[in-house]
PDB file of N, CA and C in Angstrom:
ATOM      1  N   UNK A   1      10.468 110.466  10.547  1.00  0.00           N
ATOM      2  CA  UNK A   1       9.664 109.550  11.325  1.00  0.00           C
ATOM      3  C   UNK A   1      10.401 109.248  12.620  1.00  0.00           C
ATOM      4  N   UNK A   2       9.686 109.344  13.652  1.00  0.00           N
ATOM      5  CA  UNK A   2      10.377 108.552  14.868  1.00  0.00           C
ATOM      6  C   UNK A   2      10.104 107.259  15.326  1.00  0.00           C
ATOM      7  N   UNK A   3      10.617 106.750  16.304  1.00  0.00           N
ATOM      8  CA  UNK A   3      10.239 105.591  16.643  1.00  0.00           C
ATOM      9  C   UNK A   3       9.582 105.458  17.950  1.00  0.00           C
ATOM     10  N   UNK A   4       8.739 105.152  18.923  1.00  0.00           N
ATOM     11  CA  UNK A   4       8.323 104.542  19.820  1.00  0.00           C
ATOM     12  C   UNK A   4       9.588 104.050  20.506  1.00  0.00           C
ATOM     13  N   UNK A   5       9.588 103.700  21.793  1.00  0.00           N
ATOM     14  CA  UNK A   5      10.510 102.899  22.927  1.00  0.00           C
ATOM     15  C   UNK A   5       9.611 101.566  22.244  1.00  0.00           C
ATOM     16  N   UNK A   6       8.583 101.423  21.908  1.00  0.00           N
ATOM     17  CA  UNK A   6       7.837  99.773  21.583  1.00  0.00           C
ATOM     18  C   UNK A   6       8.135  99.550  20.177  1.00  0.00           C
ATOM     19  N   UNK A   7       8.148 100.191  19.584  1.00  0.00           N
ATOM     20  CA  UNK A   7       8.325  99.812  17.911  1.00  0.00           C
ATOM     21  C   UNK A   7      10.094  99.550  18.029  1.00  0.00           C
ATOM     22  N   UNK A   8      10.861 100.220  18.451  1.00  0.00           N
ATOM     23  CA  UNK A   8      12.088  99.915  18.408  1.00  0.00           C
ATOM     24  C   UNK A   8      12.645  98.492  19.370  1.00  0.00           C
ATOM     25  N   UNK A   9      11.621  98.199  19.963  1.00  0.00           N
ATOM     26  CA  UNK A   9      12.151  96.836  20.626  1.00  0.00           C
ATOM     27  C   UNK A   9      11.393  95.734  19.849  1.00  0.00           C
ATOM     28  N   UNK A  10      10.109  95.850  19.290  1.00  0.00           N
ATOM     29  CA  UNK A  10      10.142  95.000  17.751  1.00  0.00           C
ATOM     30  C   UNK A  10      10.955  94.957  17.210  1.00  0.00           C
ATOM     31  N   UNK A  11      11.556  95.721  16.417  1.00  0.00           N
ATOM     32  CA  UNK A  11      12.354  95.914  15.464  1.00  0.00           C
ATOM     33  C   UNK A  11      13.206  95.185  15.807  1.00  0.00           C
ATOM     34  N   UNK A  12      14.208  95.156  17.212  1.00  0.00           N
ATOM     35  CA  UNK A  12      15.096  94.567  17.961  1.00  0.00           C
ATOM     36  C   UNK A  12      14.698  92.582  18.042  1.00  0.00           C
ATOM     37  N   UNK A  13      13.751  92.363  18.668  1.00  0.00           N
ATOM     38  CA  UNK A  13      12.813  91.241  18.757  1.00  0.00           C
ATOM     39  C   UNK A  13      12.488  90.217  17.735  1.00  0.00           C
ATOM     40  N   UNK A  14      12.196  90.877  16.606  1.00  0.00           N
ATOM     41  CA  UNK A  14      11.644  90.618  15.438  1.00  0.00           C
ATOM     42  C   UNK A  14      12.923  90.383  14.184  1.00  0.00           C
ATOM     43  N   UNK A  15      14.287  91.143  14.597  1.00  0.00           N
ATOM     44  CA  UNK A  15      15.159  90.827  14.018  1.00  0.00           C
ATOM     45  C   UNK A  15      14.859  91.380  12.309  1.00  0.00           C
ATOM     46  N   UNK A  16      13.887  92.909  12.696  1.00  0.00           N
ATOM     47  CA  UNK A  16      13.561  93.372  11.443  1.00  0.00           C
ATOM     48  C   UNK A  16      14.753  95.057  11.508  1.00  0.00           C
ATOM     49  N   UNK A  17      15.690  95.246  10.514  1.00  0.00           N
ATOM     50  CA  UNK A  17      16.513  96.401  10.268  1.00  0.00           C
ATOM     51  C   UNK A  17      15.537  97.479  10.456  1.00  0.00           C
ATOM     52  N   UNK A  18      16.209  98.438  10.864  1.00  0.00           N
ATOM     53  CA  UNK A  18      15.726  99.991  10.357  1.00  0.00           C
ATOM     54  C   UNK A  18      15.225  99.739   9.256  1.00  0.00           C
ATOM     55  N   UNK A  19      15.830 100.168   8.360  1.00  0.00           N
ATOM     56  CA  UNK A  19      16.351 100.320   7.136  1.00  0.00           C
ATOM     57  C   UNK A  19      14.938  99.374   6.130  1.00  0.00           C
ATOM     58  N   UNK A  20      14.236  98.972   6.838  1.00  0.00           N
ATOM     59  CA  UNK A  20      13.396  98.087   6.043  1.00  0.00           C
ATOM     60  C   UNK A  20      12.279  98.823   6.341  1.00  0.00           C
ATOM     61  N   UNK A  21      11.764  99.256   7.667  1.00  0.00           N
ATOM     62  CA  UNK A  21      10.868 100.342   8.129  1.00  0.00           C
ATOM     63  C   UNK A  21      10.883 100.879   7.440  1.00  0.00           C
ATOM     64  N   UNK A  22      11.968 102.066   7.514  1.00  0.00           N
ATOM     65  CA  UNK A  22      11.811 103.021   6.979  1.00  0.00           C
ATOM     66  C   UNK A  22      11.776 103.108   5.333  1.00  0.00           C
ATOM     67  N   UNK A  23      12.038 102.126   5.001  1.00  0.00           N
ATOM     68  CA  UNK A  23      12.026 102.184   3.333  1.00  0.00           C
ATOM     69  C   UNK A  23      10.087 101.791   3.377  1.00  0.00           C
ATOM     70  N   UNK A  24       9.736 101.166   4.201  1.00  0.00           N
ATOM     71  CA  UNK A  24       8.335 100.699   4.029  1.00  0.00           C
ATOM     72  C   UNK A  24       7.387 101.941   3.530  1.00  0.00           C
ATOM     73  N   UNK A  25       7.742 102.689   5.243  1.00  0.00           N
ATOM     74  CA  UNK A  25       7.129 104.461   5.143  1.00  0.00           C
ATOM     75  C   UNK A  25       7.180 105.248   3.958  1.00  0.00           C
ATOM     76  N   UNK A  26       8.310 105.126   3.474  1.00  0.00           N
ATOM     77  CA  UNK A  26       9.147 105.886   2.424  1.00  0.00           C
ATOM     78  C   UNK A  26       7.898 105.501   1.234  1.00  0.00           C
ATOM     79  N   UNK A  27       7.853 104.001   0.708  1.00  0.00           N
ATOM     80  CA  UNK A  27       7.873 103.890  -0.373  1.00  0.00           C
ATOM     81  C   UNK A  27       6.854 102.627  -0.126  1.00  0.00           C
ATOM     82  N   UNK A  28       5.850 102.616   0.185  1.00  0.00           N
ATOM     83  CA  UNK A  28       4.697 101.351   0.730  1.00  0.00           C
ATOM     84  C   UNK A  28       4.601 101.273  -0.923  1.00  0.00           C
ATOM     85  N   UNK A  29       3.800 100.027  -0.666  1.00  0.00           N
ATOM     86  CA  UNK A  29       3.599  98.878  -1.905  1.00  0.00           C
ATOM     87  C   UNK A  29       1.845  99.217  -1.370  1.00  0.00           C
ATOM     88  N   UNK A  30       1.201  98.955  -0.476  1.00  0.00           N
ATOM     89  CA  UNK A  30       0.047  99.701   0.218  1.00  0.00           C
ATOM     90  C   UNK A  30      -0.196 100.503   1.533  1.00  0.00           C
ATOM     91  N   UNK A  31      -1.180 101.198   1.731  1.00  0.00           N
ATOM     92  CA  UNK A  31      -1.319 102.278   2.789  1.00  0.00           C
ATOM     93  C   UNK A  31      -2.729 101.983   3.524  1.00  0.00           C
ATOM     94  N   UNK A  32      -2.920 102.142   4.494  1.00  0.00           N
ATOM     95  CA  UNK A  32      -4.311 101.438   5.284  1.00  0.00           C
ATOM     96  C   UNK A  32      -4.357 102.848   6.266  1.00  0.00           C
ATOM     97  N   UNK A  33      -5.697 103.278   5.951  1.00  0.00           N
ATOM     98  CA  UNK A  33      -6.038 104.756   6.865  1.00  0.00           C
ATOM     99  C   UNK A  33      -6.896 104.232   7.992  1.00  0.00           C
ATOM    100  N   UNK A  34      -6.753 104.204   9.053  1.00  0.00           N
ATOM    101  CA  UNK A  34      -7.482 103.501  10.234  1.00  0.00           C
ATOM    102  C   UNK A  34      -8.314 104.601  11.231  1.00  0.00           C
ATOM    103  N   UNK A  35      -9.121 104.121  11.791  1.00  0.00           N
ATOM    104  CA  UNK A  35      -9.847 105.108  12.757  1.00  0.00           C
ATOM    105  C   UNK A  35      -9.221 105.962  13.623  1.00  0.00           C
ATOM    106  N   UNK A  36      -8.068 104.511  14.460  1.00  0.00           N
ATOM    107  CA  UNK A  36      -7.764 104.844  15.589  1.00  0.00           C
ATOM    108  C   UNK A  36      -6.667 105.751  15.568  1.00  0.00           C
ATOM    109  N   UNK A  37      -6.466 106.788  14.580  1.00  0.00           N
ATOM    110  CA  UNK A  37      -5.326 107.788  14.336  1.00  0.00           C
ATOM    111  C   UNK A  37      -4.073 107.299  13.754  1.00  0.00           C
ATOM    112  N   UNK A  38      -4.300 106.176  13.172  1.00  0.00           N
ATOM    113  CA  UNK A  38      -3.255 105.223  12.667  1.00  0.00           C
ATOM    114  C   UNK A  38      -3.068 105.262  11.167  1.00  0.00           C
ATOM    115  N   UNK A  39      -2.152 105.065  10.750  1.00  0.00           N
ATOM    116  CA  UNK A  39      -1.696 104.377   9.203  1.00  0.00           C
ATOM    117  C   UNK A  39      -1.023 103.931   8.967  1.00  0.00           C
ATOM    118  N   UNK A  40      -1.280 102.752   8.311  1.00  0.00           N
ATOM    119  CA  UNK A  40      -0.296 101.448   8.229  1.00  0.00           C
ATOM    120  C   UNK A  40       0.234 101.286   6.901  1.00  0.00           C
ATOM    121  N   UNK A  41       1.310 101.120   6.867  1.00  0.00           N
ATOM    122  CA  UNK A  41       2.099 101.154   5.903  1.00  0.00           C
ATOM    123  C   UNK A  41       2.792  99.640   5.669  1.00  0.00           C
ATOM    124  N   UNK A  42       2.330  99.265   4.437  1.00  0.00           N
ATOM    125  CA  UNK A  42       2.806  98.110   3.328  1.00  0.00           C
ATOM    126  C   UNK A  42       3.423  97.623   2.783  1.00  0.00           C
ATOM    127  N   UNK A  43       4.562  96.394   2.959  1.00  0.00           N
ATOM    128  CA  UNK A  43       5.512  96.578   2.219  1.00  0.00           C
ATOM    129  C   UNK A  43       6.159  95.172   2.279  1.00  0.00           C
ATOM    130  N   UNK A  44       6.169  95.066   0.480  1.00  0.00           N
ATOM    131  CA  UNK A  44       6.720  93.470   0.359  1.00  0.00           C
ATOM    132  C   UNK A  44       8.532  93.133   0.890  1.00  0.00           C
ATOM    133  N   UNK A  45       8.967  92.131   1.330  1.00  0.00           N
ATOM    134  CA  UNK A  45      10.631  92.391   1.405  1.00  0.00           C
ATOM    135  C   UNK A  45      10.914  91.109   0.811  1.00  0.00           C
ATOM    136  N   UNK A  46      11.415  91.218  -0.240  1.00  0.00           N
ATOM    137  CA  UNK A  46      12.539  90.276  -0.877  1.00  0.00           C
ATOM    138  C   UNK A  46      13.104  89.061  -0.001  1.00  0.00           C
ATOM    139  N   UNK A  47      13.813  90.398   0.901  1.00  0.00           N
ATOM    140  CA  UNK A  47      14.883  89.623   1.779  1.00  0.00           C
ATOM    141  C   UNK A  47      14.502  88.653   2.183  1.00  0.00           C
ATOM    142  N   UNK A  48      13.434  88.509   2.653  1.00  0.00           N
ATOM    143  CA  UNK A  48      12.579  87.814   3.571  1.00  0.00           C
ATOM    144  C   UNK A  48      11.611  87.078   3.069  1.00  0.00           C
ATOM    145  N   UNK A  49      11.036  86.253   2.010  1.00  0.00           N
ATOM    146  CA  UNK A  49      10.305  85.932   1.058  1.00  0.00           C
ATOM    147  C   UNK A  49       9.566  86.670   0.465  1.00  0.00           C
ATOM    148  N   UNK A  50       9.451  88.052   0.329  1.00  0.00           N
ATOM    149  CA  UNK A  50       8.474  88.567  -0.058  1.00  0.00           C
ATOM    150  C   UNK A  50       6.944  88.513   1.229  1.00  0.00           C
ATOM    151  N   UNK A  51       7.582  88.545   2.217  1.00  0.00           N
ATOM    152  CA  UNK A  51       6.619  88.382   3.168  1.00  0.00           C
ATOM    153  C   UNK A  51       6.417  90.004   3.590  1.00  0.00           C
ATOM    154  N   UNK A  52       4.990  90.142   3.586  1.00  0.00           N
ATOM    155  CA  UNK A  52       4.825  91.443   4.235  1.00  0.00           C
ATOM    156  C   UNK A  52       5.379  92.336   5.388  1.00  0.00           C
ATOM    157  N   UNK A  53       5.556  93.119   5.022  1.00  0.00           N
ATOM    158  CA  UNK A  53       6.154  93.965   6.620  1.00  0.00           C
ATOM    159  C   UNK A  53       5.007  95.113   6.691  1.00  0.00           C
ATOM    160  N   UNK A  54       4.582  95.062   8.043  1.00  0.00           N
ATOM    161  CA  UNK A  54       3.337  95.974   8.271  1.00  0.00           C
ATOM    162  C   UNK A  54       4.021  97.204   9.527  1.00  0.00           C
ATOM    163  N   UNK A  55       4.585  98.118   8.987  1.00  0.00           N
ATOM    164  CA  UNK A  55       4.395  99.269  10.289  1.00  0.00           C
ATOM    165  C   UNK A  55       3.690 100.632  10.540  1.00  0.00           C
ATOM    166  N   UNK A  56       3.198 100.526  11.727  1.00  0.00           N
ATOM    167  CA  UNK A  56       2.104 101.137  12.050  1.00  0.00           C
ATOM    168  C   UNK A  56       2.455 102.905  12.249  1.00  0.00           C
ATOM    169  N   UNK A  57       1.947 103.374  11.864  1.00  0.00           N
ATOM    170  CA  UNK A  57       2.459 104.884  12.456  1.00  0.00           C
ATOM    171  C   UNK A  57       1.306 105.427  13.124  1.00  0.00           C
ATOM    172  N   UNK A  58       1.293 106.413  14.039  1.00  0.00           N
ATOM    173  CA  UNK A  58       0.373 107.301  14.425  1.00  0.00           C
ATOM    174  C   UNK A  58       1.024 108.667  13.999  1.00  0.00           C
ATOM    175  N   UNK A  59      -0.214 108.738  13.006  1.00  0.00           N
ATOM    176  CA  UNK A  59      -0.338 110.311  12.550  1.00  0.00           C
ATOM    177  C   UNK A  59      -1.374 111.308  13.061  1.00  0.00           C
ATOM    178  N   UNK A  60      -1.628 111.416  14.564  1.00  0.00           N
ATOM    179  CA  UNK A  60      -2.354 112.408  15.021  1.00  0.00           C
ATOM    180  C   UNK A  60      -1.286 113.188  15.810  1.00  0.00           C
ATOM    181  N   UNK A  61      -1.231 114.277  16.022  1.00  0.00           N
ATOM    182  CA  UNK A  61      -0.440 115.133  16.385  1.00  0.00           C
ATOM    183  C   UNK A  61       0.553 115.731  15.552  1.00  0.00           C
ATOM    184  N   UNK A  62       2.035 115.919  16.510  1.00  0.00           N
ATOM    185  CA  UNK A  62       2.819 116.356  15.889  1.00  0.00           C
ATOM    186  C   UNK A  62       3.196 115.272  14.851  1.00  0.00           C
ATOM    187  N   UNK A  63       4.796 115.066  14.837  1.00  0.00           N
ATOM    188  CA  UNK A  63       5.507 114.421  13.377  1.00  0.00           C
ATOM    189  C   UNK A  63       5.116 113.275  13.759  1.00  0.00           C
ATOM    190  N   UNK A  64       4.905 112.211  12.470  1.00  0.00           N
ATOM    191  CA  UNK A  64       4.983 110.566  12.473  1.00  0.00           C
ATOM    192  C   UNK A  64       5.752 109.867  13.139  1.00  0.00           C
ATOM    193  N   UNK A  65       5.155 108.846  14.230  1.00  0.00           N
ATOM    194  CA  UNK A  65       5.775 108.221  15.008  1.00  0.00           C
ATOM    195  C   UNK A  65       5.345 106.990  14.730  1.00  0.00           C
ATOM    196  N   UNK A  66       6.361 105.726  14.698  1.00  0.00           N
ATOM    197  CA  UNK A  66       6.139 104.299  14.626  1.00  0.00           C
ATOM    198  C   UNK A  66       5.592 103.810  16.360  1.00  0.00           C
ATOM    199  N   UNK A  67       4.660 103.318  15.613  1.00  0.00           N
ATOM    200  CA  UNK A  67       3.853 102.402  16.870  1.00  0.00           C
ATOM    201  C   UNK A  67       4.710 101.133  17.056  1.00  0.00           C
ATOM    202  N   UNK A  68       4.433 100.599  15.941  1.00  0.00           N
ATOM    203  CA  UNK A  68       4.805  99.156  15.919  1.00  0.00           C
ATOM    204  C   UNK A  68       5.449  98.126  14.320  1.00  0.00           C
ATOM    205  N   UNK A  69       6.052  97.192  14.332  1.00  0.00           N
ATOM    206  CA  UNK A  69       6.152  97.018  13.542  1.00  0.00           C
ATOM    207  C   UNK A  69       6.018  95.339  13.367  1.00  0.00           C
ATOM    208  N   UNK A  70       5.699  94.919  12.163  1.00  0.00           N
ATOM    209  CA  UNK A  70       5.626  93.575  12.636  1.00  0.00           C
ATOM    210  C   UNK A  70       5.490  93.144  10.780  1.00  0.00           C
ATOM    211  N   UNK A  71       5.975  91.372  10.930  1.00  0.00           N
ATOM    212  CA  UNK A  71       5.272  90.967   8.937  1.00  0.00           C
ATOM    213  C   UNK A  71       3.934  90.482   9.541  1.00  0.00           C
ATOM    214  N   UNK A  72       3.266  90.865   8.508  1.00  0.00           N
ATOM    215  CA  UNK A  72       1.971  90.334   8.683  1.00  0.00           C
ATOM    216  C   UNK A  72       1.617  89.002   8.465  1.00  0.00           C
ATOM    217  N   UNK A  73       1.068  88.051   8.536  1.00  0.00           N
ATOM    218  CA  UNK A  73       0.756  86.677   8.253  1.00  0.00           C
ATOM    219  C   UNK A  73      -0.123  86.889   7.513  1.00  0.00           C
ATOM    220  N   UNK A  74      -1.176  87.603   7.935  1.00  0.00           N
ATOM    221  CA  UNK A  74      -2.810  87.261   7.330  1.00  0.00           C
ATOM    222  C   UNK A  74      -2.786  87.873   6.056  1.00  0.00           C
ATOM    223  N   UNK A  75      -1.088  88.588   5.218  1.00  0.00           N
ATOM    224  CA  UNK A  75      -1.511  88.995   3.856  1.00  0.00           C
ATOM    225  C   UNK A  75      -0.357  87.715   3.171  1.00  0.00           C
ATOM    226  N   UNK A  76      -0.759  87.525   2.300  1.00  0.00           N
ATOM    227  CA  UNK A  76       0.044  86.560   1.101  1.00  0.00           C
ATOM    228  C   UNK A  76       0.642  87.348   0.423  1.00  0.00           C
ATOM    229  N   UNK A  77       1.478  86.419  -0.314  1.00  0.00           N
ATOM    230  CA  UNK A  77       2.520  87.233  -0.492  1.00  0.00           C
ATOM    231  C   UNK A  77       1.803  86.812  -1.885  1.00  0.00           C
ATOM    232  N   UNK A  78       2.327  87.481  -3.356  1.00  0.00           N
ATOM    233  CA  UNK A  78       2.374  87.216  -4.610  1.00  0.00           C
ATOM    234  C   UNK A  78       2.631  86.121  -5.368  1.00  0.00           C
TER     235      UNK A  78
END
């Protein structure tokens, strides 16, 4: 997976690790297939209350690239 110049300054911003991304991609808890050439990937974090982490990939073209990354608010957690 790569990253965006924008997803990596979330990441930076947001004070969210690599390492949490990419485990998201890796191993989502859920997967969201979107119109706009997108798929979003799901994923609860412990670390963090169990608050969602949502990052976005665009899968049109070549290899998977992160759009963006962000926790979601609008999902609850368990």
């Amino acid at each position: 997976m790569d990253f965006s110049a924008h997803c990596r300054k979330m990441l930076e911003e947001r004070e969210i690790p690599l390492a949490w991304a990419e485990r998201a991609f890796r191993d989502p808890d859920r997967t969201e297939e979107r119109a706009d050439g997108t798929r979003h990937y799901l994923k609860q974090v412990p670390e963090r209350g169990h608050r969602w982490l949502r990052v976005v990939i665009s899968v049109a073209g070549g290899s998977p690239t992160c759009v963006t990354v962000f926790f979601d608010r609008r999902l609850r957690t368990f």
